[in-house]
Protein backbone atom coordinates (compact mmCIF):
# COMPACT_ATOMS: atom_id res chain seq x y z
CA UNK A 1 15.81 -28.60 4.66
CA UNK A 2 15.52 -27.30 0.70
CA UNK A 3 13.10 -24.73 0.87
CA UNK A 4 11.60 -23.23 -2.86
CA UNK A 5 10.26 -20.54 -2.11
CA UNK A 6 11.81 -17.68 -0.17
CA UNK A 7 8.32 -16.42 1.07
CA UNK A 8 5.28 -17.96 1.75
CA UNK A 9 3.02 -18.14 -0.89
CA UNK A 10 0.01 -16.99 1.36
CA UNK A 11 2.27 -13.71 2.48
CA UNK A 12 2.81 -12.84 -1.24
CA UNK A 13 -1.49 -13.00 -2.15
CA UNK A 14 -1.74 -11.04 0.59
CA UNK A 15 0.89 -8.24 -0.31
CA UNK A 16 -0.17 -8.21 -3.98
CA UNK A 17 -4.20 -7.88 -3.22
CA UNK A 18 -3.02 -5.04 -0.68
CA UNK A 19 -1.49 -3.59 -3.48
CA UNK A 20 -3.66 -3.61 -6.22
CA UNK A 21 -6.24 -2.38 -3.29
CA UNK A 22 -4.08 0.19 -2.30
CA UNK A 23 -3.36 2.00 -5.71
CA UNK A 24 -7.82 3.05 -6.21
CA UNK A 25 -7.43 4.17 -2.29
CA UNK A 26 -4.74 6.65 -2.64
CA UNK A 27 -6.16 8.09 -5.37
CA UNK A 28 -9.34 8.26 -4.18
CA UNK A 29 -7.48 10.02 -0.71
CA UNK A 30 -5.37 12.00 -2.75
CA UNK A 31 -8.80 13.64 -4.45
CA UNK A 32 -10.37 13.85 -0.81
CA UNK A 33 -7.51 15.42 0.10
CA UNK A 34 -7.08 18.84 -2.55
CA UNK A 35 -11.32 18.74 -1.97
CA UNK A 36 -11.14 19.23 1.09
CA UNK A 37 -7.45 19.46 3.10
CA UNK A 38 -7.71 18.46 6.84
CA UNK A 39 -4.32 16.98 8.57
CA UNK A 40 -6.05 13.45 9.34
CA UNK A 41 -6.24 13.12 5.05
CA UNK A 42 -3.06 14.56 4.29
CA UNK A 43 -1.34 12.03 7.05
CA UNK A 44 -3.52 9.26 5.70
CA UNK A 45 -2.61 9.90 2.23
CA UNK A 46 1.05 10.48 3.67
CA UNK A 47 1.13 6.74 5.29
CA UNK A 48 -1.16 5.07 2.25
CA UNK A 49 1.75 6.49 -0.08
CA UNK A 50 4.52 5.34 2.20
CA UNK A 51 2.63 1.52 2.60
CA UNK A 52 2.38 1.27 -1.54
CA UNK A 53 5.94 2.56 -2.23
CA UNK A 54 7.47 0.04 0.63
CA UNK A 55 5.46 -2.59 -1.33
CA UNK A 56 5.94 -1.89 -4.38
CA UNK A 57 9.94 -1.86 -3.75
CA UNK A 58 9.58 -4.82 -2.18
CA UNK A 59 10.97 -3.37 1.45
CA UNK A 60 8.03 -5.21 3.08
């Protein structure tokens, strides 16, 4: 078997529109969060951040 690809081409439209989702979220978190600072937003800004930097360097 040859394959072409070395992902499926439905994995990587779904990683790219999480990203380009993911980037108006964190900001929108990140303003939320120096507004007003509880520990759910600053650990949901904590694993947003973590999701778009493993995506973005391609780790997922």
């Amino acid at each position: 078997m040859n394959f072409r690809w070395k992902y499926n081409p439905t994995y990587l439209r779904i990683k790219y529109g999480c990203k380009q989702v993911l980037f108006p979220l964190l900001v929108f978190q990140f303003v939320r969060t120096v507004v007003f600072p509880t520990s759910f937003d600053v650990i949901l800004l904590g694993l947003l951040a973590m999701l778009y930097v493993a995506i973005t360097l391609e780790w997922l």
